[in-house]
Protein backbone atom coordinates (compact mmCIF):
# COMPACT_ATOMS: atom_id res chain seq x y z
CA UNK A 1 0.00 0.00 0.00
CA UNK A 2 1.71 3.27 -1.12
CA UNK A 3 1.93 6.05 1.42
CA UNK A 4 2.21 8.49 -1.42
CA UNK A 5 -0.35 11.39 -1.52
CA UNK A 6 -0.82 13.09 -4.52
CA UNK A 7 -1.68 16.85 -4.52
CA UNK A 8 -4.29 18.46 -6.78
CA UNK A 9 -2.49 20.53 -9.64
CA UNK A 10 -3.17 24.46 -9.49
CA UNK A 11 -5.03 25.25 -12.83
CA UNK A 12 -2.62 26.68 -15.05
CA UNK A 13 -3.45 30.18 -16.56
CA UNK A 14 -1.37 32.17 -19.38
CA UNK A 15 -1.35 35.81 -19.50
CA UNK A 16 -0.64 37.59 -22.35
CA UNK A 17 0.39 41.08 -21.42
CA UNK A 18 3.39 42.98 -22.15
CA UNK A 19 2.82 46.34 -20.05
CA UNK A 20 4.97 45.21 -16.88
CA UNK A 21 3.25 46.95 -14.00
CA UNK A 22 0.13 45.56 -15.03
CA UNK A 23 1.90 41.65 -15.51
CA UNK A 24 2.91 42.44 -11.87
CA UNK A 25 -1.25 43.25 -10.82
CA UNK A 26 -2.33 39.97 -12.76
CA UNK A 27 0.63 38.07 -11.18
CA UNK A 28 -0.10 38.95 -7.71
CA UNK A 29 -3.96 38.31 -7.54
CA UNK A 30 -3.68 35.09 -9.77
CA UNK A 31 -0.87 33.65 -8.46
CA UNK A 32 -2.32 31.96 -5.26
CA UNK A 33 -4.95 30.23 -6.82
CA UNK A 34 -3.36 29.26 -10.25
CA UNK A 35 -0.27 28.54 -11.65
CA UNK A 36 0.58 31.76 -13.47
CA UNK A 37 2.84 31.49 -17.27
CA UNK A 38 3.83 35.51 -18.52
CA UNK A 39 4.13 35.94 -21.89
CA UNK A 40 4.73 39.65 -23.58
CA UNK A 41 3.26 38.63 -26.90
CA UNK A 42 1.03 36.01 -28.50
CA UNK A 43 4.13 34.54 -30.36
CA UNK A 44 6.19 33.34 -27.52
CA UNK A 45 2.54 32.35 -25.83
CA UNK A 46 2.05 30.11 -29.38
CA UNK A 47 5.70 29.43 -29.03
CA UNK A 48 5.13 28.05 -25.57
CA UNK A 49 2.07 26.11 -26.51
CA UNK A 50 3.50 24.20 -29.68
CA UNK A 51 6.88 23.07 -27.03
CA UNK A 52 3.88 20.86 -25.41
CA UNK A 53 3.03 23.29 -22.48
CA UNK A 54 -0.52 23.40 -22.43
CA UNK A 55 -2.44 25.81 -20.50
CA UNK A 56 -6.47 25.75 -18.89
CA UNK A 57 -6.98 29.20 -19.66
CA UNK A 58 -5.65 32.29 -21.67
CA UNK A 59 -5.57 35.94 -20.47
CA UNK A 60 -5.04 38.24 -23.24
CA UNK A 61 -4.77 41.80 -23.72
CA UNK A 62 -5.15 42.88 -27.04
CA UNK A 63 -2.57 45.40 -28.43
CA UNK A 64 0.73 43.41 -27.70
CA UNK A 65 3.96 43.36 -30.14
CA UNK A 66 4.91 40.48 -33.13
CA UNK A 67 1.50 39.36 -32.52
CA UNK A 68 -1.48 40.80 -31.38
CA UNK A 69 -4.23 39.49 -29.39
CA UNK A 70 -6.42 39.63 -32.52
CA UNK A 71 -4.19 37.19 -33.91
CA UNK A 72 -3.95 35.00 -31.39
CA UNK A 73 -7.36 34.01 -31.19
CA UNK A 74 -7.39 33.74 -35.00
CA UNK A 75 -4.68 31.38 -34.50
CA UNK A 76 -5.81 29.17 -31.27
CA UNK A 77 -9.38 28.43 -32.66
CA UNK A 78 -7.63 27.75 -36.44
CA UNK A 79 -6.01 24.97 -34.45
CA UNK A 80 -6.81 21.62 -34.18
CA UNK A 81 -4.58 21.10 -30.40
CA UNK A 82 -5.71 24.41 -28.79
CA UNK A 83 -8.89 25.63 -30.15
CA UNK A 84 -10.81 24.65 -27.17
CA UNK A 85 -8.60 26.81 -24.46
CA UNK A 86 -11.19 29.26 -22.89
CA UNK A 87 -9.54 32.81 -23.74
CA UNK A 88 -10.59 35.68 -21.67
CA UNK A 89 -9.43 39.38 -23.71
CA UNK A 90 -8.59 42.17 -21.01
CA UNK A 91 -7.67 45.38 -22.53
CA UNK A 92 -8.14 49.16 -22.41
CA UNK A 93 -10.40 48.68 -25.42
CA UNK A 94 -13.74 49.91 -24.33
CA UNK A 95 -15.93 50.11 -27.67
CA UNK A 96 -18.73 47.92 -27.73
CA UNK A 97 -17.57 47.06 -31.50
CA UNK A 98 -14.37 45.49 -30.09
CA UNK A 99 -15.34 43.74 -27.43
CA UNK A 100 -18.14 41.85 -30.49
CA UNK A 101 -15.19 41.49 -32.80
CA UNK A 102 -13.52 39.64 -30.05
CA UNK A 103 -16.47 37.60 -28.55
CA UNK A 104 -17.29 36.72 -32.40
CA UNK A 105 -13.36 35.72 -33.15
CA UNK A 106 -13.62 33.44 -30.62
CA UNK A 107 -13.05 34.69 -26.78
CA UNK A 108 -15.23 33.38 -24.68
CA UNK A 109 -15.13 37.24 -22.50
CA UNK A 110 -13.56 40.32 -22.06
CA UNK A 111 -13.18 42.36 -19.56
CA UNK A 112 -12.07 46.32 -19.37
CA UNK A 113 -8.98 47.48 -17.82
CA UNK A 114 -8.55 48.61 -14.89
CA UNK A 115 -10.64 45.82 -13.63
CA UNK A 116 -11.67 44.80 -10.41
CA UNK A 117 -9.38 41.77 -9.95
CA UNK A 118 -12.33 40.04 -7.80
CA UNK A 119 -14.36 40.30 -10.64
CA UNK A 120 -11.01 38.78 -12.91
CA UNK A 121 -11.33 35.81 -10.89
CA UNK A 122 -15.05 35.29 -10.60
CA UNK A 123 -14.86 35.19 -14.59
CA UNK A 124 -11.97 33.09 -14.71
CA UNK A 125 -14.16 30.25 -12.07
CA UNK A 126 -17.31 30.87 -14.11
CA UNK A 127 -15.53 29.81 -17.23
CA UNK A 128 -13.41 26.81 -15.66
CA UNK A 129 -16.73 25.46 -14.00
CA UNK A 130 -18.21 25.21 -17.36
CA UNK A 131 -15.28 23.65 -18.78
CA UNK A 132 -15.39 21.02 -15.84
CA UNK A 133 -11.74 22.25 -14.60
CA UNK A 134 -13.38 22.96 -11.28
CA UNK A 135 -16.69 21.88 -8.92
CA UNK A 136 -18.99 24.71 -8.68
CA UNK A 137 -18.59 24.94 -4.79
């Protein structure tokens, strides 16, 4: 009989964000709950993704160099491996025209910075009970 307990795995979140003060916000009220990957673009995030690292959830912002947010959710739902990763958008981009040209590319939500990081994480649960990641306790 093995002794051996096994402990649950955090859920593992990627942020996308290459403004560093606000990588420091989203690091410190993520980081407790989830295991937390910081990316400054989308192509080191795809970079990261096709090495085998896969991820239970993305945080993007939008306007980020080599490769925009835009692109990445063109990319992730053109792809057969990651199309299914729940992608939340959070940007400065308040028009009600970009946050539909998101949704309709593919992000399952998007939320306005600055944001109230107790509302991050109540999207971020709502979305992972859905996806069966977590128990809706």
């Amino acid at each position: 009989m093995s002794t051996e307990t096994t402990l649950p795995t955090k859920i593992k979140i990627m942020v996308i964000e290459d403004n560093a003060p606000m990588q420091l916000v989203l690091s410190h009220h993520l980081k407790e709950k989830f295991e937390v990957s910081m990316f400054n673009d989308g192509f080191e995030a795809m970079t990261y993704l096709h090495e085998g690292n896969l991820t239970d959830i993305i945080i993007s912002d939008l306007n980020t160099p080599r490769m925009t947010g835009y692109e990445l959710i063109d990319q992730l739902r053109a792809s057969g491996f990651f199309s299914s990763i729940p992608i939340i958008v959070l940007s400065g981009e308040e028009s009600t025209e970009t946050r539909i040209k998101c949704l309709e590319a593919g992000a399952d939500d998007y939320l306005v910075k600055p944001f109230n990081p107790r509302e991050l994480l109540a999207r971020l649960n709502a979305i992972l009970r859905r996806t069966g990641k977590v128990s809706s306790n």
